[in-house]
C-alpha atoms as a PDB file:
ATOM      1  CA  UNK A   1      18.865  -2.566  56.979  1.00  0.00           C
ATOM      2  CA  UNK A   2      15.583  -4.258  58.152  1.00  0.00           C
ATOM      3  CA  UNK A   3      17.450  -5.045  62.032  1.00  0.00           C
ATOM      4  CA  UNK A   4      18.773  -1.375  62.175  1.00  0.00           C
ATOM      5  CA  UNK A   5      15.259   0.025  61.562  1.00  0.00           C
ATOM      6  CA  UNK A   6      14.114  -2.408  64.237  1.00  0.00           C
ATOM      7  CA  UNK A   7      16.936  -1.620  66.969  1.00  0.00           C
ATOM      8  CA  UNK A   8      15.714   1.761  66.349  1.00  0.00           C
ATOM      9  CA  UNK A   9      11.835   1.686  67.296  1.00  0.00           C
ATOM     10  CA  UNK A  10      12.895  -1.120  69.937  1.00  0.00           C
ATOM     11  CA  UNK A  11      15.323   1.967  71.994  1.00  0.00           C
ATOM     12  CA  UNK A  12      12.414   5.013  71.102  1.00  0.00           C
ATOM     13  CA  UNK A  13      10.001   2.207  72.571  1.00  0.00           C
ATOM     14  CA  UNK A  14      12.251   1.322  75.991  1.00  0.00           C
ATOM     15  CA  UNK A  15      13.160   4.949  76.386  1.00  0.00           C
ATOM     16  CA  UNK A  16       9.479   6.085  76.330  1.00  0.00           C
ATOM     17  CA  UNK A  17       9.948   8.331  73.703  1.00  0.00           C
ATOM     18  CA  UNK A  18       6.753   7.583  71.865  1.00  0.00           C
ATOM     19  CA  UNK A  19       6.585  11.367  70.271  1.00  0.00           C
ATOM     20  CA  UNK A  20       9.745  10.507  68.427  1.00  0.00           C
ATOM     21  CA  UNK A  21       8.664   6.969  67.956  1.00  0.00           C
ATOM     22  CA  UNK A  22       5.498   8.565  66.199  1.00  0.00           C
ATOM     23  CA  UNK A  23       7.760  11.090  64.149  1.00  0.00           C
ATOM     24  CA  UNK A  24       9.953   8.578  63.346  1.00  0.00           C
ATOM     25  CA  UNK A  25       7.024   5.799  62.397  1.00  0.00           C
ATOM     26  CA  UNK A  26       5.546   8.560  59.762  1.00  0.00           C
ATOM     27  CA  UNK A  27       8.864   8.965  58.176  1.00  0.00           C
ATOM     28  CA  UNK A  28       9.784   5.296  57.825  1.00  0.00           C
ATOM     29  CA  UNK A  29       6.342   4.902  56.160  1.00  0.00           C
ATOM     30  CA  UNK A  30       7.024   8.138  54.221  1.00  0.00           C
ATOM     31  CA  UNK A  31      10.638   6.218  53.378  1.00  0.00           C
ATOM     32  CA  UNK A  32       8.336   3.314  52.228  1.00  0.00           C
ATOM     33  CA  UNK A  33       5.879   5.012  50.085  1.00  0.00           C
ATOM     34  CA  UNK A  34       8.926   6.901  48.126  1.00  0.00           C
ATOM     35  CA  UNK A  35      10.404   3.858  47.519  1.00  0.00           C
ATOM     36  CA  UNK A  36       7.340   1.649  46.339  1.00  0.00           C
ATOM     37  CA  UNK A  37       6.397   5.374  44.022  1.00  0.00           C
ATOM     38  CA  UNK A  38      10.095   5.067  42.955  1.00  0.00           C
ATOM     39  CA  UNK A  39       9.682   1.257  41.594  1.00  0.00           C
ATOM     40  CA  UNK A  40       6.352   2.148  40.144  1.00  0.00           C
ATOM     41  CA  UNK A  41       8.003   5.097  37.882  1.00  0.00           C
ATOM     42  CA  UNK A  42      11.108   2.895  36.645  1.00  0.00           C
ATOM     43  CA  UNK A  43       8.656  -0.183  36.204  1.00  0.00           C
ATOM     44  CA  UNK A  44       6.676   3.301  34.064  1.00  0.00           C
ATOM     45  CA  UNK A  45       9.436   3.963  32.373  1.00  0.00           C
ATOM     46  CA  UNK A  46      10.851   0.585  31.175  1.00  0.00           C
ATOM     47  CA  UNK A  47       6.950   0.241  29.667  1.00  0.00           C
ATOM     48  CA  UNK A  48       7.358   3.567  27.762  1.00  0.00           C
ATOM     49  CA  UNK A  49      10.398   2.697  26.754  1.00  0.00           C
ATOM     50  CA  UNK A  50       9.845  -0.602  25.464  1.00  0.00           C
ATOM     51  CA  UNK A  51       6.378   0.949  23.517  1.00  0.00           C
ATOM     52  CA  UNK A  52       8.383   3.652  22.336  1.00  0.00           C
ATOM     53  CA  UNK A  53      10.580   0.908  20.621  1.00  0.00           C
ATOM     54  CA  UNK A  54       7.632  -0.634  19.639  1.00  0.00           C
ATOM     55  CA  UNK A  55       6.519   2.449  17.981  1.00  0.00           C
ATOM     56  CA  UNK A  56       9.532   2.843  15.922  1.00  0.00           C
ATOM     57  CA  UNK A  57       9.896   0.202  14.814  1.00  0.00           C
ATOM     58  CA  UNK A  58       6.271  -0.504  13.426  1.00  0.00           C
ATOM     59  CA  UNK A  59       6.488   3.196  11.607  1.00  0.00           C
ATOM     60  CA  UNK A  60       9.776   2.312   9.516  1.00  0.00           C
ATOM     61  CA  UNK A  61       8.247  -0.894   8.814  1.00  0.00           C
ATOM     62  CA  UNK A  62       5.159   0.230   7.369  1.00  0.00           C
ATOM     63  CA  UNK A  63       7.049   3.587   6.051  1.00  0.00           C
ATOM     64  CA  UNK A  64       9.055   0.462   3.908  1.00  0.00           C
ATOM     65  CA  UNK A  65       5.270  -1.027   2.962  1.00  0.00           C
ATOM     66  CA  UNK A  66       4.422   2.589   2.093  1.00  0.00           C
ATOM     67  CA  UNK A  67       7.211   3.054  -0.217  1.00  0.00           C
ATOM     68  CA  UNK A  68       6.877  -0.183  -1.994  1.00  0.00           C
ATOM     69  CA  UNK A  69       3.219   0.640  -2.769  1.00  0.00           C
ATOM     70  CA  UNK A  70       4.236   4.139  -4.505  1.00  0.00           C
ATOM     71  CA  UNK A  71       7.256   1.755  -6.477  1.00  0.00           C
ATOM     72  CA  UNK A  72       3.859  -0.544  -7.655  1.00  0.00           C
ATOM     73  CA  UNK A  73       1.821   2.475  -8.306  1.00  0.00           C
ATOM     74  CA  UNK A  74       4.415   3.787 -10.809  1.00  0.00           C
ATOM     75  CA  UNK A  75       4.927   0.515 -12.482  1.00  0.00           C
ATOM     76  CA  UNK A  76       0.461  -0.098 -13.206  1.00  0.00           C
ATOM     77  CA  UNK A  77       0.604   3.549 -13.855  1.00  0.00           C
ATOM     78  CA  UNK A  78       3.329   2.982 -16.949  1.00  0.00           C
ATOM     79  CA  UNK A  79       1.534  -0.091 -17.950  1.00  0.00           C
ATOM     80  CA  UNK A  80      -1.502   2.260 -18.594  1.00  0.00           C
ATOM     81  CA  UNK A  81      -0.402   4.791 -20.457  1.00  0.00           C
ATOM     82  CA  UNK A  82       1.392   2.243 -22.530  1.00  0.00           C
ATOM     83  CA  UNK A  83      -1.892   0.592 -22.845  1.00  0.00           C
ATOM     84  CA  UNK A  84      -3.872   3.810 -23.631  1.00  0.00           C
ATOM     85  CA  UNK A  85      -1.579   5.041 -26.462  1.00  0.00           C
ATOM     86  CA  UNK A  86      -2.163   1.325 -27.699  1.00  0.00           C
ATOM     87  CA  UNK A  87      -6.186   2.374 -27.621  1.00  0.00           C
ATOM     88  CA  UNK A  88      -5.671   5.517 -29.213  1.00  0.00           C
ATOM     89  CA  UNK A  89      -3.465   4.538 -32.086  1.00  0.00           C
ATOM     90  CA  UNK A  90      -5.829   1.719 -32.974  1.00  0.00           C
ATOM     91  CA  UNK A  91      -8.635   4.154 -33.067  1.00  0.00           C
ATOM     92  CA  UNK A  92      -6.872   6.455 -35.201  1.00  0.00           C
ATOM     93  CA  UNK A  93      -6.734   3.526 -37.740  1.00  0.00           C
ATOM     94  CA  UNK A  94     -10.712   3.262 -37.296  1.00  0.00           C
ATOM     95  CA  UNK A  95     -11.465   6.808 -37.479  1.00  0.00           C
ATOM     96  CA  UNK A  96      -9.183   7.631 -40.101  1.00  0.00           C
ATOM     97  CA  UNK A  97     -10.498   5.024 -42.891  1.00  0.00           C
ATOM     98  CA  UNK A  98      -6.918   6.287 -45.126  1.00  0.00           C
ATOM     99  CA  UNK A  99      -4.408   5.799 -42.784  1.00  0.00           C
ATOM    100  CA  UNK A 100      -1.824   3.483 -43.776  1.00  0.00           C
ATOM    101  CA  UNK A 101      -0.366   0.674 -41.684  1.00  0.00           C
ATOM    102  CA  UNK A 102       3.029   2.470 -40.253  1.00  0.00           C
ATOM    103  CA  UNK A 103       4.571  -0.512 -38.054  1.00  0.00           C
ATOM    104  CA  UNK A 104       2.932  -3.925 -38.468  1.00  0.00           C
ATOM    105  CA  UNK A 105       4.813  -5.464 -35.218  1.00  0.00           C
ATOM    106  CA  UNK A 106       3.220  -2.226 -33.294  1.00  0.00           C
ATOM    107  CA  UNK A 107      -0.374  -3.003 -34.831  1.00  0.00           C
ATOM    108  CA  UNK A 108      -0.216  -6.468 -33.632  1.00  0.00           C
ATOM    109  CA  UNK A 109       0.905  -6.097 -30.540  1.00  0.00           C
ATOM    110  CA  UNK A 110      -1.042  -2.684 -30.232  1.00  0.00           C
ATOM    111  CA  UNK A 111      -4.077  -5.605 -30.300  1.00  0.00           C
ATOM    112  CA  UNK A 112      -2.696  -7.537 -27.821  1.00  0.00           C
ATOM    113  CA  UNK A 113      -2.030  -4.685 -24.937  1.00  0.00           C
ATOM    114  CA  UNK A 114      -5.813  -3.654 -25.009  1.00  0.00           C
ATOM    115  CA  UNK A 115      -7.054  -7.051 -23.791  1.00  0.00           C
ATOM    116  CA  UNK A 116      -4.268  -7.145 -20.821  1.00  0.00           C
ATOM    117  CA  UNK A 117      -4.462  -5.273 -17.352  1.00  0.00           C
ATOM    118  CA  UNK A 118      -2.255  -5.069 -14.239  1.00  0.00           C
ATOM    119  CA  UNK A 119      -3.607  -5.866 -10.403  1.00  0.00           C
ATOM    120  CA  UNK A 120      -1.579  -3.314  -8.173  1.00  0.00           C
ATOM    121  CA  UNK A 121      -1.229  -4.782  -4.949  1.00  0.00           C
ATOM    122  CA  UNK A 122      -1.086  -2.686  -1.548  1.00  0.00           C
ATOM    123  CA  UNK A 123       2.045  -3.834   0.699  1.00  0.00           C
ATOM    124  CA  UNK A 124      -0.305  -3.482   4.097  1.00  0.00           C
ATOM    125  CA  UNK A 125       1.447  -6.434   6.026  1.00  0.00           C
ATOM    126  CA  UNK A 126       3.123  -4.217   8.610  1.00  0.00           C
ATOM    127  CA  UNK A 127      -0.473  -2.431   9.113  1.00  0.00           C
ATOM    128  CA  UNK A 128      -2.337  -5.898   9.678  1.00  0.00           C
ATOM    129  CA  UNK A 129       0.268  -7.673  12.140  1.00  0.00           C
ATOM    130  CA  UNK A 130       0.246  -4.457  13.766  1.00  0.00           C
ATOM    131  CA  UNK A 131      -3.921  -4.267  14.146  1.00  0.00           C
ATOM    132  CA  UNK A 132      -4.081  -7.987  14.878  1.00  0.00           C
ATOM    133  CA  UNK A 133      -1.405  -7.881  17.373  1.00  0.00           C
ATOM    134  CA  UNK A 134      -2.877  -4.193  19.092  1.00  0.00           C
ATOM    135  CA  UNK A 135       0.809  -3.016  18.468  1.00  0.00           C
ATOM    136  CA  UNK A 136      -1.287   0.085  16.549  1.00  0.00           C
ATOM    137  CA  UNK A 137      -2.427   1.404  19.533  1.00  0.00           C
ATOM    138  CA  UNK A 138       1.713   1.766  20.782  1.00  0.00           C
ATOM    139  CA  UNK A 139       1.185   4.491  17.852  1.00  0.00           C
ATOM    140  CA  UNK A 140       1.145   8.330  20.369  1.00  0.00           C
ATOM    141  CA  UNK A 141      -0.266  10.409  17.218  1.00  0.00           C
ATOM    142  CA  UNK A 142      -3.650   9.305  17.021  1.00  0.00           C
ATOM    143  CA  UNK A 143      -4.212  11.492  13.964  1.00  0.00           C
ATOM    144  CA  UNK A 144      -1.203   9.566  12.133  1.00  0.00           C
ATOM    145  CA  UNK A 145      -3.004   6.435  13.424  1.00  0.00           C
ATOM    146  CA  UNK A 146      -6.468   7.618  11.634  1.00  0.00           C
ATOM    147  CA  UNK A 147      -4.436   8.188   8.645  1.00  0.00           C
ATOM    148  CA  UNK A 148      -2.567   5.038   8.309  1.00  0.00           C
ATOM    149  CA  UNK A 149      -5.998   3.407   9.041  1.00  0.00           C
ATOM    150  CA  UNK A 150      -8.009   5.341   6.375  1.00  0.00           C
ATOM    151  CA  UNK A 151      -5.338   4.675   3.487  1.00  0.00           C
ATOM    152  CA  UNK A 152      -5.373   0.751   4.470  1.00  0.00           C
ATOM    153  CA  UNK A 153      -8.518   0.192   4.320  1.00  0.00           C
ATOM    154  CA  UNK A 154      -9.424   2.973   1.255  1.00  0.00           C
ATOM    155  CA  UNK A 155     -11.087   0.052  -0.877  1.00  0.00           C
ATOM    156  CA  UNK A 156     -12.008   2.981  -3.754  1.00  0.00           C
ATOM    157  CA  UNK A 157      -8.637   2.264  -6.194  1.00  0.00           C
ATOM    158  CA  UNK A 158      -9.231  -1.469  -5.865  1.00  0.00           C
ATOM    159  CA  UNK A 159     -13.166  -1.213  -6.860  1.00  0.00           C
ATOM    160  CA  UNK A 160     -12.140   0.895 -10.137  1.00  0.00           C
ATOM    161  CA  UNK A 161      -9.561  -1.817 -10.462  1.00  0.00           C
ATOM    162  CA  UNK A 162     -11.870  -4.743 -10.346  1.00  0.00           C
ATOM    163  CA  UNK A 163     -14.324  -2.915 -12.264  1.00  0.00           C
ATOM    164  CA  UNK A 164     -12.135  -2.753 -15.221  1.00  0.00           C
ATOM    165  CA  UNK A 165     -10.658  -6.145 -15.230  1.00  0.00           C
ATOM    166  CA  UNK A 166     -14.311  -7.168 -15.671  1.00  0.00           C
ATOM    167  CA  UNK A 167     -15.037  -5.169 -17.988  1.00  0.00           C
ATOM    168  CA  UNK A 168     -11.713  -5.996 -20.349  1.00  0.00           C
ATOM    169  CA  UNK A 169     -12.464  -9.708 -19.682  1.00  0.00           C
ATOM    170  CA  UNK A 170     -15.883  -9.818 -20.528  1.00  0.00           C
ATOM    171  CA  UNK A 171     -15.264  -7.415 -24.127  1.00  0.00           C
ATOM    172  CA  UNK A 172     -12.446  -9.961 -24.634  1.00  0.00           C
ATOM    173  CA  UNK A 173     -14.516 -12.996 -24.150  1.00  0.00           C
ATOM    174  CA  UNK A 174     -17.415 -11.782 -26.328  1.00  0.00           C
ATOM    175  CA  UNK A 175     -15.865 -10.191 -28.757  1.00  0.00           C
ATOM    176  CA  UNK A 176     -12.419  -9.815 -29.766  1.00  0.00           C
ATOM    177  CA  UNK A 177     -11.263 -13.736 -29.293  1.00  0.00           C
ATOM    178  CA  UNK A 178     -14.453 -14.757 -31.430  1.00  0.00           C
ATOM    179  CA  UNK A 179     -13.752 -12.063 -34.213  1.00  0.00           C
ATOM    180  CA  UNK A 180     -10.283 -11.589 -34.750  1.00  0.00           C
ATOM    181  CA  UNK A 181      -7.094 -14.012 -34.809  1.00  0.00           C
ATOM    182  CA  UNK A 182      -5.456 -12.647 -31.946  1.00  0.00           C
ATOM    183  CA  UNK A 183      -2.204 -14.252 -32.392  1.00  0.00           C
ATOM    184  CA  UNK A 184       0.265 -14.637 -35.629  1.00  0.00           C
ATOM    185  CA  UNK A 185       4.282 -14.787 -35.900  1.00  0.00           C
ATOM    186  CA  UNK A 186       4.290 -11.045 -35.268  1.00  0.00           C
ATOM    187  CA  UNK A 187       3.303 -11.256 -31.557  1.00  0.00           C
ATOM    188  CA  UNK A 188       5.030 -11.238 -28.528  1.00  0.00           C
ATOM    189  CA  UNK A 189       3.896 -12.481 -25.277  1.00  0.00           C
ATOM    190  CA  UNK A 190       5.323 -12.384 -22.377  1.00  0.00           C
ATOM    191  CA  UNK A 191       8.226 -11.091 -24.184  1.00  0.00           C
ATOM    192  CA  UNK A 192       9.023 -14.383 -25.727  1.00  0.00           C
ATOM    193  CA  UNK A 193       7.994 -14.878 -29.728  1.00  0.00           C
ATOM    194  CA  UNK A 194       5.570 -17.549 -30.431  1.00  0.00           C
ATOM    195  CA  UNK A 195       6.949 -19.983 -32.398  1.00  0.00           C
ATOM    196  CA  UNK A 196       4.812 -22.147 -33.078  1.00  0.00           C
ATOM    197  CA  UNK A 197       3.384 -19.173 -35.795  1.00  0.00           C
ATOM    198  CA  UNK A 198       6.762 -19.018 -37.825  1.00  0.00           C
ATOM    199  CA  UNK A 199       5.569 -21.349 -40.910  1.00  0.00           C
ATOM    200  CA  UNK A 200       2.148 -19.283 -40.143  1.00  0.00           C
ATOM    201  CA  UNK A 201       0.968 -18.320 -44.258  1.00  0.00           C
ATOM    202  CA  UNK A 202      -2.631 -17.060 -43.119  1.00  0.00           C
ATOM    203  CA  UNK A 203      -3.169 -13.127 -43.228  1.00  0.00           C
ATOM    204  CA  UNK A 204      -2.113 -10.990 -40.259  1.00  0.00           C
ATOM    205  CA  UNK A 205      -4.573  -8.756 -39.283  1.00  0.00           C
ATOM    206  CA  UNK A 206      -4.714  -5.310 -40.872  1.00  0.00           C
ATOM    207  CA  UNK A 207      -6.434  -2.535 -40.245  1.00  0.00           C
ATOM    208  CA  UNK A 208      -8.881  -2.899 -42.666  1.00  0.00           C
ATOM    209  CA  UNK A 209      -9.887  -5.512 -40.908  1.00  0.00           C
ATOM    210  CA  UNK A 210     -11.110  -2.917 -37.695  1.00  0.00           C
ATOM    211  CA  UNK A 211     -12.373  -0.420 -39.512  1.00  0.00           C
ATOM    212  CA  UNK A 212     -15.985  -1.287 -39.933  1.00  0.00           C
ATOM    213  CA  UNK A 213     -15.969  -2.843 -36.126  1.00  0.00           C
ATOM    214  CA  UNK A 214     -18.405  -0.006 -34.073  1.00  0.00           C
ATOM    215  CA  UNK A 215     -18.073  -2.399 -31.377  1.00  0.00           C
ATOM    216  CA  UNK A 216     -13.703  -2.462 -30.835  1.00  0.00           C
ATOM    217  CA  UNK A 217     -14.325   1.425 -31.448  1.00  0.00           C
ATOM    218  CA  UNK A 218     -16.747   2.044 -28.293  1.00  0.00           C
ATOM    219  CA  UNK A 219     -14.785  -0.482 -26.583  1.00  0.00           C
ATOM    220  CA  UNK A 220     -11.351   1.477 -27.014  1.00  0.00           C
ATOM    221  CA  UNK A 221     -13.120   4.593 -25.978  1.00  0.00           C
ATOM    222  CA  UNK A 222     -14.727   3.576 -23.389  1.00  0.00           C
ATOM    223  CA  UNK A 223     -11.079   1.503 -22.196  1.00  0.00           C
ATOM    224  CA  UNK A 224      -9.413   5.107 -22.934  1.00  0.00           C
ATOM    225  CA  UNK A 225     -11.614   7.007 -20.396  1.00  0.00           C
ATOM    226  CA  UNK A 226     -11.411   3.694 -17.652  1.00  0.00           C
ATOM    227  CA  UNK A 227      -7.506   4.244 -18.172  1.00  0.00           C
ATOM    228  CA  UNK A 228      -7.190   7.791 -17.476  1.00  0.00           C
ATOM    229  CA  UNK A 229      -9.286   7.300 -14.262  1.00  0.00           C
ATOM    230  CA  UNK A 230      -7.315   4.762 -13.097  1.00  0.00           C
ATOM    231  CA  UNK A 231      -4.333   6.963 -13.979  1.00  0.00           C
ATOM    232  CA  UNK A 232      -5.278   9.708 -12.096  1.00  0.00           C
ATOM    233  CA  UNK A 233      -6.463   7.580  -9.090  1.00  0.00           C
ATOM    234  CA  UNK A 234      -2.935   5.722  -8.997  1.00  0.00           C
ATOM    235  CA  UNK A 235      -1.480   9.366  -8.949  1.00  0.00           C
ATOM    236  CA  UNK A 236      -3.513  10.316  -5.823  1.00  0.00           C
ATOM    237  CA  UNK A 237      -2.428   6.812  -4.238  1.00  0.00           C
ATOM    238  CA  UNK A 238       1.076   7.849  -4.754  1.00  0.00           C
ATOM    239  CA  UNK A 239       0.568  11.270  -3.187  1.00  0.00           C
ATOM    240  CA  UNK A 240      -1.119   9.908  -0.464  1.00  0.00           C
ATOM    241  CA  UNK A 241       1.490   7.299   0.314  1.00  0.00           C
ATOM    242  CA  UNK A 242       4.154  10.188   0.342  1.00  0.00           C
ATOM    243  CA  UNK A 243       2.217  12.543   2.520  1.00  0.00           C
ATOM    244  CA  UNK A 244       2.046   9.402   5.423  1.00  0.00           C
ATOM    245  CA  UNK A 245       6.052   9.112   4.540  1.00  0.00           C
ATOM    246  CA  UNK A 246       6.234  12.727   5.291  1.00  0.00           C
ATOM    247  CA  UNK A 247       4.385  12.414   8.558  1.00  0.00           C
ATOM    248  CA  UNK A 248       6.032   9.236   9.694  1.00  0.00           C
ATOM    249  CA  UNK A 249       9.459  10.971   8.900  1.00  0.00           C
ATOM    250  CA  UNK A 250       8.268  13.898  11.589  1.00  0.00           C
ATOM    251  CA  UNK A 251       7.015  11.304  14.037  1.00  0.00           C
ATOM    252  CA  UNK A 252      10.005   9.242  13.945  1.00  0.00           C
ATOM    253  CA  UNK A 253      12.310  12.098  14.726  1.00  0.00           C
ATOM    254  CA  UNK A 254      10.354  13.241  17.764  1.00  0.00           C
ATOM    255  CA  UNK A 255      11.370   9.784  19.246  1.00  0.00           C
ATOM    256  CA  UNK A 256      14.695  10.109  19.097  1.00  0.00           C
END
């Protein structure tokens, strides 16, 4: 192709014909420049194409994160109101000084739940390789990019979280392991039965034996309202989480 282009300037050249040499000069360059533009937009192309791959496949990934977080959100939010109707029906026994004992296994255990709390952890793995690596930037809907950001790095469930885990252990600590016998043949933990309490003769705890504490009382109050927050902010999480579903769903399809 090169030696045909060649013969040709060589004859225009010999045969004086330096008007159509010049004509034909322009358009080879012209040929030139369309073919190097040409390369440029494939080499454009195969990038877009390969980012747009990118793309997808780091919004199904984190769309799987996002939907394991609303299965853990469900789970700490069952574990709470479990935990708060433990509260309550141990205050009812304070409150209400004639109240009999109805389920002795419940009352026991009952005791148990209100010293234990769940950690829910946020599935953000996809997120961080994807901000480490700069693969978040491959991300066209900058808005969807703010929000992904914003609910990643939303520190406010995990402050209420850590706030009452202290607050549990440090009641616990002070309190309810120095004043009460916290474990007998009626308790469960970790769904196993303790054994070791079967030829146990000592007195299980009653509630007589809560009724004068003012201290459990504010305590399971105070636990009630922490619970009910915490309810309430694992609720928004969820709806959050399925929002970002919603828009990854909508920017997913307008890639394909």
């Amino acid at each position: 192709m090169i030696k045909f282009f060649r013969k040709i300037r060589q004859k225009l050249l010999s045969e004086n014909k330096f008007s159509k040499y010049l004509i034909y000069a322009i358009g080879e360059i012209i040929l030139v420049v369309v073919g190097i533009l040409i390369a440029l937009q494939f080499n454009t192309w195969q990038i877009e194409k390969k980012d747009r791959k990118i793309e997808k496949t780091l919004l199904k990934n984190i769309k799987r994160d996002l939907e394991s977080d609303i299965q853990e959100f469900r789970h700490v939010k069952e574990f709470k109101i479990s935990q708060n109707k433990s509260g309550l029906r141990l205050l009812e026994y304070i409150i209400d000084t004639s109240k009999p004992l109805e389920d002795t296994l419940q009352f026991i255990n009952d005791f148990q739940l209100i010293v234990y709390f769940i950690v829910p952890s946020s599935n953000r793995t996809s997120f961080d390789i994807a901000t480490s690596t700069g693969y978040l930037n491959n991300i066209t809907n900058d808005s969807l990019t703010k929000d992904l950001s914003n609910y990643f790095n939303n520190i406010g469930l995990e402050q209420h979280v850590t706030e009452t885990k202290r607050f549990i252990n440090a009641y616990n600590e002070n309190n309810l392991i120095n004043n009460y016998n916290m474990f007998s043949k009626n308790v469960v933990a970790l769904d196993e039965h303790l054994s070791i309490y079967d030829n146990d003769k000592r007195p299980i705890l009653q509630p007589q034996d809560i009724r004068d504490d003012i201290s459990l009382e504010n305590y399971l109050n105070q636990l009630s309202i922490r619970l009910k927050i915490g309810i309430k902010g694992l609720e928004s999480e969820e709806k959050w989480a399925n929002e970002l579903i919603r828009k990854i769903d909508i920017q997913l399809n307008l890639k394909k």
